[in-house]
Each structure stands twice: as structure tokens, then as C-alpha cells.
PDB file of N, CA and C in Angstrom:
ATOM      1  N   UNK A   1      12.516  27.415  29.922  1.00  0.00           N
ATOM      2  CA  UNK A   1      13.792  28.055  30.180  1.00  0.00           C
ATOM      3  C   UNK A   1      14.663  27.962  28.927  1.00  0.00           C
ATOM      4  N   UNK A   2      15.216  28.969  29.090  1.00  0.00           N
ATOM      5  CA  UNK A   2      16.118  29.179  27.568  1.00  0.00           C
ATOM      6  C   UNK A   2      17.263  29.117  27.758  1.00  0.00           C
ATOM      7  N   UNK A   3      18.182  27.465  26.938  1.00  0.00           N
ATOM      8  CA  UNK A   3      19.777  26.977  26.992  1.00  0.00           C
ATOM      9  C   UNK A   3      20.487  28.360  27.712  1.00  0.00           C
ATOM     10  N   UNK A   4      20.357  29.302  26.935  1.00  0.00           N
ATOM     11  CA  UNK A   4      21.577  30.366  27.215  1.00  0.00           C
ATOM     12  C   UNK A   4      21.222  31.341  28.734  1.00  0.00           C
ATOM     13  N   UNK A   5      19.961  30.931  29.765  1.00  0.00           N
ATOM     14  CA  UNK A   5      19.828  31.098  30.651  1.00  0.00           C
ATOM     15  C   UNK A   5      20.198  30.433  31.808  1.00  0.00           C
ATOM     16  N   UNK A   6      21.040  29.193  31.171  1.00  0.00           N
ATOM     17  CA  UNK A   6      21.569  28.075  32.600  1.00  0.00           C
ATOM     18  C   UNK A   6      22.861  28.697  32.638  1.00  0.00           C
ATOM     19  N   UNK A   7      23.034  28.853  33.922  1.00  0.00           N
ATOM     20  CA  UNK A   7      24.321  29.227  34.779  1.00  0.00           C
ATOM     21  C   UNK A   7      25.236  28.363  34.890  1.00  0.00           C
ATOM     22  N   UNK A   8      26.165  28.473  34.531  1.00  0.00           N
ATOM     23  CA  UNK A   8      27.661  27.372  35.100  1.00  0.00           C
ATOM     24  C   UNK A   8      28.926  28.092  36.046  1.00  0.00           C
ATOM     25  N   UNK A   9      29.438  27.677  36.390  1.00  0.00           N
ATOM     26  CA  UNK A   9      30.203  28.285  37.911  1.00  0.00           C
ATOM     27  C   UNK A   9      31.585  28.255  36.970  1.00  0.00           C
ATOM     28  N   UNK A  10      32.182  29.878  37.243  1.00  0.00           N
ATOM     29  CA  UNK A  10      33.484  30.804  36.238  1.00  0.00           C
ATOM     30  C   UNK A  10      34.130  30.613  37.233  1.00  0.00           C
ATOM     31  N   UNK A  11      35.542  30.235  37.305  1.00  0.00           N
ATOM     32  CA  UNK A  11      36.336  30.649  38.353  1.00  0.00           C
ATOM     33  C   UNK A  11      37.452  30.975  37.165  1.00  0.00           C
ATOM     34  N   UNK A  12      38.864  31.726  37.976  1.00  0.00           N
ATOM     35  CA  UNK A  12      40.196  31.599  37.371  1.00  0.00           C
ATOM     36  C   UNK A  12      41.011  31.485  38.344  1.00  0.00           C
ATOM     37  N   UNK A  13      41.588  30.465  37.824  1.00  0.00           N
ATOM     38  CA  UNK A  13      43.394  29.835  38.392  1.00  0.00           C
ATOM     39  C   UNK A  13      44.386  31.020  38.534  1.00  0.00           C
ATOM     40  N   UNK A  14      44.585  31.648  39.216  1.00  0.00           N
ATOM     41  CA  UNK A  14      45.621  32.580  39.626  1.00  0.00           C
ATOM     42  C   UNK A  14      46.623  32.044  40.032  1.00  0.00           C
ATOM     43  N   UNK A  15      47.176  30.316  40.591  1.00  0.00           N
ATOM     44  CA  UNK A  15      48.371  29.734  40.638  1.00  0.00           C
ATOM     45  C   UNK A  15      48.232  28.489  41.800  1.00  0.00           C
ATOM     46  N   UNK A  16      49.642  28.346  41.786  1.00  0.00           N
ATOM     47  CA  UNK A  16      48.754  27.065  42.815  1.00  0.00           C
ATOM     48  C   UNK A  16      50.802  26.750  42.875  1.00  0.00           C
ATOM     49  N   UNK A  17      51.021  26.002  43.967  1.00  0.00           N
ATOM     50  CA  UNK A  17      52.163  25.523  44.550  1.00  0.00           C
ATOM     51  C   UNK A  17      51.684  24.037  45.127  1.00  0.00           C
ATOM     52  N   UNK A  18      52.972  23.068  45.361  1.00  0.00           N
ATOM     53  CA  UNK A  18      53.039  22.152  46.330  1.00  0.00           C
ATOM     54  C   UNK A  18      53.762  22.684  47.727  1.00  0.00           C
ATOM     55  N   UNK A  19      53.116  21.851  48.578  1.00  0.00           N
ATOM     56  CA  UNK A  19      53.930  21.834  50.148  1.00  0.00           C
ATOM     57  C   UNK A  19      53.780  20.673  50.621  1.00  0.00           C
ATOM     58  N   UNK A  20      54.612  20.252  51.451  1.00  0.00           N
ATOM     59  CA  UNK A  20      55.076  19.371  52.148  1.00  0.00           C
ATOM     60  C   UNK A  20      53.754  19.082  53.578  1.00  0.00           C
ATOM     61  N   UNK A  21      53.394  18.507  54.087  1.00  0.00           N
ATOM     62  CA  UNK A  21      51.856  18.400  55.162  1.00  0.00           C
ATOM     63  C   UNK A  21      53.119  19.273  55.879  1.00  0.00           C
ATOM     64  N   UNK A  22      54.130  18.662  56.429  1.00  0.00           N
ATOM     65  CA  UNK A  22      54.678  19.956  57.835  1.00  0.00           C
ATOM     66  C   UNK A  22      54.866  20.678  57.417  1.00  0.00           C
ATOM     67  N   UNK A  23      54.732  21.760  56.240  1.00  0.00           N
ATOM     68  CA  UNK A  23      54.503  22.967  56.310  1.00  0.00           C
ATOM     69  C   UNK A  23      53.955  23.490  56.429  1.00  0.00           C
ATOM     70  N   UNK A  24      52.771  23.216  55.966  1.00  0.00           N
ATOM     71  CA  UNK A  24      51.319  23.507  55.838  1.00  0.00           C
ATOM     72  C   UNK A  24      50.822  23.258  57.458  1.00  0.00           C
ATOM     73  N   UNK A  25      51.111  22.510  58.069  1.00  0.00           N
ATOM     74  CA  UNK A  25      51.078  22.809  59.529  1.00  0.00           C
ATOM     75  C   UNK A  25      51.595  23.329  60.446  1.00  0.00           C
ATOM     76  N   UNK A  26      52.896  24.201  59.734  1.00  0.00           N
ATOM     77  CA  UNK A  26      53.734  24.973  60.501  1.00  0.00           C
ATOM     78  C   UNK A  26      53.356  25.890  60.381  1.00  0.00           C
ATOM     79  N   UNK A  27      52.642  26.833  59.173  1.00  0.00           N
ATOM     80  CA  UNK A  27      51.744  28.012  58.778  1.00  0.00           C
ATOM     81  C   UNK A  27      51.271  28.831  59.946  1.00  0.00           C
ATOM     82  N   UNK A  28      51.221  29.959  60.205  1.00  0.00           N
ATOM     83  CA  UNK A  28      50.310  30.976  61.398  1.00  0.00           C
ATOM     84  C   UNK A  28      50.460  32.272  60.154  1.00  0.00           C
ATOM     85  N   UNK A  29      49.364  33.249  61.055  1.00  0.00           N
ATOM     86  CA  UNK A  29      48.853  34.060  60.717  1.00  0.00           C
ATOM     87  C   UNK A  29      50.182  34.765  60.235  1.00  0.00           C
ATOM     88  N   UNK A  30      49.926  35.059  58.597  1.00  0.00           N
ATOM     89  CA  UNK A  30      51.128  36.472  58.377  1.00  0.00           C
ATOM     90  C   UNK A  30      51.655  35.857  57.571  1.00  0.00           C
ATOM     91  N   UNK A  31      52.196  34.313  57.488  1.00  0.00           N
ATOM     92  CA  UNK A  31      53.133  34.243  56.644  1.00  0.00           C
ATOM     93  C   UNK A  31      52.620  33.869  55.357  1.00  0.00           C
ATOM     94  N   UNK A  32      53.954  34.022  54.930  1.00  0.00           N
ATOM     95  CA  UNK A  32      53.780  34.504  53.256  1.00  0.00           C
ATOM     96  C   UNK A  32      53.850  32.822  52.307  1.00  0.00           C
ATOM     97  N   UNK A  33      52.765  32.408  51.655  1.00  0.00           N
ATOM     98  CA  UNK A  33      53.012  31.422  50.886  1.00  0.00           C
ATOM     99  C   UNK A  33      53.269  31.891  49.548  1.00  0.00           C
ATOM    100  N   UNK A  34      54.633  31.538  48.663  1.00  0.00           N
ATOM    101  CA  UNK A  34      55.123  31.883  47.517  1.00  0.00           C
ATOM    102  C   UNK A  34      54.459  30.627  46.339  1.00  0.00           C
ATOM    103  N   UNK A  35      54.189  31.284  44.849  1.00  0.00           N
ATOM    104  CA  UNK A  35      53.550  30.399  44.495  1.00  0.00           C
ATOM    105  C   UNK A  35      54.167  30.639  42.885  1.00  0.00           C
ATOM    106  N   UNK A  36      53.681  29.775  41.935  1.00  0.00           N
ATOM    107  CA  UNK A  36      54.850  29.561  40.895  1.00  0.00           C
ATOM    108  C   UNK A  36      54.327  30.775  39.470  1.00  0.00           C
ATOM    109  N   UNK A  37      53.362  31.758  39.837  1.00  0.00           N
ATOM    110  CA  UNK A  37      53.832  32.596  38.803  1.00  0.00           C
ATOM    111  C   UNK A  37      54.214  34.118  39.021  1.00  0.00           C
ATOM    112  N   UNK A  38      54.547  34.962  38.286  1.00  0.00           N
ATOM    113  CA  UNK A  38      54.784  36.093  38.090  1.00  0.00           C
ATOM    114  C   UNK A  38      53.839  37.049  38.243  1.00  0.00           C
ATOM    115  N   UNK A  39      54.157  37.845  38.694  1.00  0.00           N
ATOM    116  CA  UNK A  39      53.014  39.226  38.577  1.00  0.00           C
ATOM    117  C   UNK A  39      52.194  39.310  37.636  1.00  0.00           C
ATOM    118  N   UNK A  40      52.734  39.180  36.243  1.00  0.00           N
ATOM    119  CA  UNK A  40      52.047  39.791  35.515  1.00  0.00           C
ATOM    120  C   UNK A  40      51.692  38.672  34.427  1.00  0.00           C
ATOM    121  N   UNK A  41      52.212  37.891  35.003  1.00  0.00           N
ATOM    122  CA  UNK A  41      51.691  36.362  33.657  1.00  0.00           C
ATOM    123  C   UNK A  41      49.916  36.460  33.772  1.00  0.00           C
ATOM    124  N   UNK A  42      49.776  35.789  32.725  1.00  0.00           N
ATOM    125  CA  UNK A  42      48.395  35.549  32.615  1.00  0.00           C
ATOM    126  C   UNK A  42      47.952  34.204  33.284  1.00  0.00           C
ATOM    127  N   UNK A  43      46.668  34.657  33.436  1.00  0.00           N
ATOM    128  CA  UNK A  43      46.029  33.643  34.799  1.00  0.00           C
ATOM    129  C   UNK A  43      44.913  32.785  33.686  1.00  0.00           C
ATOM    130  N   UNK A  44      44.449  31.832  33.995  1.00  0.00           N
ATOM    131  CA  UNK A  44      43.491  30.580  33.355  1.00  0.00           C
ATOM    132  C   UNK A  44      41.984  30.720  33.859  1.00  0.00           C
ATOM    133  N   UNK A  45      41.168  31.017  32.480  1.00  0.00           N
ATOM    134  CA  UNK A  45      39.686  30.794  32.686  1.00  0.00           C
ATOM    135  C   UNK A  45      39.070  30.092  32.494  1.00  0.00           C
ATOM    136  N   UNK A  46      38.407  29.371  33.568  1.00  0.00           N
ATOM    137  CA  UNK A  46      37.503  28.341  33.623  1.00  0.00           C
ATOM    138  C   UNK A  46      35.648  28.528  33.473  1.00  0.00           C
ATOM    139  N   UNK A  47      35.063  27.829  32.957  1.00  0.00           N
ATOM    140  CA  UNK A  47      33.768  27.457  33.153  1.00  0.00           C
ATOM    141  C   UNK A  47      33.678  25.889  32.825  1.00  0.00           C
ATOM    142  N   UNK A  48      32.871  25.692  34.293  1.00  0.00           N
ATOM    143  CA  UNK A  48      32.693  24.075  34.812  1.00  0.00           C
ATOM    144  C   UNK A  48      33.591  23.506  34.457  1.00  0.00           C
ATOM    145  N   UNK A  49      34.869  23.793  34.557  1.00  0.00           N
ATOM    146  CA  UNK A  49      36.099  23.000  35.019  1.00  0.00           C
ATOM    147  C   UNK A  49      36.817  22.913  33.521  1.00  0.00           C
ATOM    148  N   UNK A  50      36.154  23.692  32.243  1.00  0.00           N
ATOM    149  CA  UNK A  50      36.765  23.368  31.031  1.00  0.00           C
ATOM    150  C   UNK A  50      37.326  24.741  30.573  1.00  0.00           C
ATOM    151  N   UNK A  51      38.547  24.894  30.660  1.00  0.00           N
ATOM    152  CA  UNK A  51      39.455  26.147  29.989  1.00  0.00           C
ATOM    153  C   UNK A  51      38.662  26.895  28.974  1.00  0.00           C
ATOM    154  N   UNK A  52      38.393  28.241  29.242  1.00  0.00           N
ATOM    155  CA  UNK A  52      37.904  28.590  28.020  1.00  0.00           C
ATOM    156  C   UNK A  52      38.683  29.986  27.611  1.00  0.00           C
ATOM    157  N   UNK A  53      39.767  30.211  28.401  1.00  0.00           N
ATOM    158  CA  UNK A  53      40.511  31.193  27.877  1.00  0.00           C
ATOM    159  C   UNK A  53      41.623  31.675  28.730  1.00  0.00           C
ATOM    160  N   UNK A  54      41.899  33.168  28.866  1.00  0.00           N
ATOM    161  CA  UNK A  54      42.883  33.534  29.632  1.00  0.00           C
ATOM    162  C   UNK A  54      43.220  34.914  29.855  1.00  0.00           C
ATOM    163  N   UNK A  55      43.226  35.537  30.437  1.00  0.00           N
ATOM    164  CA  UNK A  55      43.321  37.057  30.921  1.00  0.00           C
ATOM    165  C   UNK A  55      44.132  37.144  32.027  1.00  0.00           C
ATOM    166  N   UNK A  56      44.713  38.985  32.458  1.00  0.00           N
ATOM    167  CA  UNK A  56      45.000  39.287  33.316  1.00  0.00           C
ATOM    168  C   UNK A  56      44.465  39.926  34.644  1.00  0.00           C
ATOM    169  N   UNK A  57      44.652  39.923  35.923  1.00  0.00           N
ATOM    170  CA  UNK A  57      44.390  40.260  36.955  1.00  0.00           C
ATOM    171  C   UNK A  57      44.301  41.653  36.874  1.00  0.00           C
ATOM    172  N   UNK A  58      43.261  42.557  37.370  1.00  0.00           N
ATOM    173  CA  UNK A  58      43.051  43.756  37.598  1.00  0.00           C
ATOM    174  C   UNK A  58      42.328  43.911  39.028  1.00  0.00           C
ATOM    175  N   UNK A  59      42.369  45.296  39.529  1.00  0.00           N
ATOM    176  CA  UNK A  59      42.006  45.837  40.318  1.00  0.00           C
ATOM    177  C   UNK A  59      40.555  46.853  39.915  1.00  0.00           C
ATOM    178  N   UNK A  60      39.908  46.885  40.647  1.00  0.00           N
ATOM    179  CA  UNK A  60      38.272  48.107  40.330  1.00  0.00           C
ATOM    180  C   UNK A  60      38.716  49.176  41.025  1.00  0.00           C
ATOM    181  N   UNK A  61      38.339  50.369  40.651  1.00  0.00           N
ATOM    182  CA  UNK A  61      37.723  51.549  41.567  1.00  0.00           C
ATOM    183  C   UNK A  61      37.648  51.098  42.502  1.00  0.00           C
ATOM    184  N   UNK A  62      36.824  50.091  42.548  1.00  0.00           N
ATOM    185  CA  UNK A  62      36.215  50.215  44.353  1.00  0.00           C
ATOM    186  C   UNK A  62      37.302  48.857  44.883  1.00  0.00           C
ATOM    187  N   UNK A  63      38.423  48.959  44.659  1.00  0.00           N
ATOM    188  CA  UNK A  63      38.876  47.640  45.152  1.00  0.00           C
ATOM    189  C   UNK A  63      39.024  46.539  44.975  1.00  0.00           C
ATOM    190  N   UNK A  64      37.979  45.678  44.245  1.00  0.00           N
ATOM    191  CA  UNK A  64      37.541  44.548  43.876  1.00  0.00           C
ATOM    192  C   UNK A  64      38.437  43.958  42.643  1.00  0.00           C
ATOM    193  N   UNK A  65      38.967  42.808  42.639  1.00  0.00           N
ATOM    194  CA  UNK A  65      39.710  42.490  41.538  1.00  0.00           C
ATOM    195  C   UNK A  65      38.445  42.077  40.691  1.00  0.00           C
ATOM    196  N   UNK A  66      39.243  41.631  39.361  1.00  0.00           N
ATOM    197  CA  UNK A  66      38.442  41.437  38.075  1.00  0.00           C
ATOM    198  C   UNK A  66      39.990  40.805  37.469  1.00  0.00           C
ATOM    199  N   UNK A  67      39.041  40.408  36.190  1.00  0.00           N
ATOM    200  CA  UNK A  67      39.890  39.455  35.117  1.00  0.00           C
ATOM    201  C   UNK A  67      39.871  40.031  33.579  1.00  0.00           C
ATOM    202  N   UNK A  68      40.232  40.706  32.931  1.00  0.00           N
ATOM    203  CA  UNK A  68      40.694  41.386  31.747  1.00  0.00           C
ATOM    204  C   UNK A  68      40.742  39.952  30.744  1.00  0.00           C
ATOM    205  N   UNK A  69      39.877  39.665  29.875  1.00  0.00           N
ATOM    206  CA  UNK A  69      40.071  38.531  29.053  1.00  0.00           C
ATOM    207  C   UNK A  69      40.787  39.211  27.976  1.00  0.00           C
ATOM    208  N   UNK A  70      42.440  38.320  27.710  1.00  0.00           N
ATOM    209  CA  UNK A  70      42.936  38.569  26.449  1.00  0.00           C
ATOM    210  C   UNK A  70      43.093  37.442  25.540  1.00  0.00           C
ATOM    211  N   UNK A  71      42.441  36.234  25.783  1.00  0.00           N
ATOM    212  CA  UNK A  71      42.288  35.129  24.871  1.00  0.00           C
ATOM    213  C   UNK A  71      40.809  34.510  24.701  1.00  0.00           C
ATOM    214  N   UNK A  72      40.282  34.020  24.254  1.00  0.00           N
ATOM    215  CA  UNK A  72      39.133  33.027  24.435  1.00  0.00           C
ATOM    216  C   UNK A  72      39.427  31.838  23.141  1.00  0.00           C
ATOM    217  N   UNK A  73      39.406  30.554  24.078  1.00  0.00           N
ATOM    218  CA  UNK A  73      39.895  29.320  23.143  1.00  0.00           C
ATOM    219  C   UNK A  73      38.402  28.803  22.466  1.00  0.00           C
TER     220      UNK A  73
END
């Protein structure tokens, strides 16, 4: 097997908030959790948990979001 054929797991950080446990148990269907960035800020790319850059949120043709890389560290 060839190094550049092992897979590592990509995610990106799109944002993240604190809450309080009784809120988070007050929660039902519908409501809206607000979270600490902007529309259009740039979101954080990960592979296996180590930053490797940073892009924005997009939408596909068919619906499906995607990630537009405009940095790589």
C-alpha cells in the first residue's frame, strides 16, 4: 500500500456555542440555536484533528454543501 493511499477523516468547524445543561434540555423541535459566527466568515479545516486550512461554505447544484478552500497552512 502506498503512504498517499491511507485515508484520514476531513471534517470542518462551521462554529460551535456554549449552553447552559437547562437549555439544552429545554430544546424541542424548531428552535433555533444561535452560534458565534457570521454568515460569511470563514469556517476551519481539519484532517485528523490537525488544522490544515480554511475556506468558505457553499452550496452544489444539487443541494449539497461543500467547502471552497481559500487558505492551506
Amino acid at each position: 500500500m502506498n503512504l498517499k493511499d491511507v485515508k484520514v477523516d476531513v471534517f470542518v468547524k462551521l462554529c460551535d456555542t456554549k449552553m447552559k445543561l437547562s437549555e439544552i434540555e429545554s430544546l424541542k423541535v424548531e428552535d433555533l440555536i444561535k452560534f458565534d459566527k457570521e454568515v460569511n466568515e470563514k469556517v476551519e479545516i481539519f484532517a485528523n484533528n490537525v488544522k490544515i486550512g480554511e475556506g468558505e461554505v457553499v452550496t452544489t447544484d444539487k443541494g449539497n454543501f461543500g467547502v471552497v478552500i481559500t487558505n492551506l497552512e
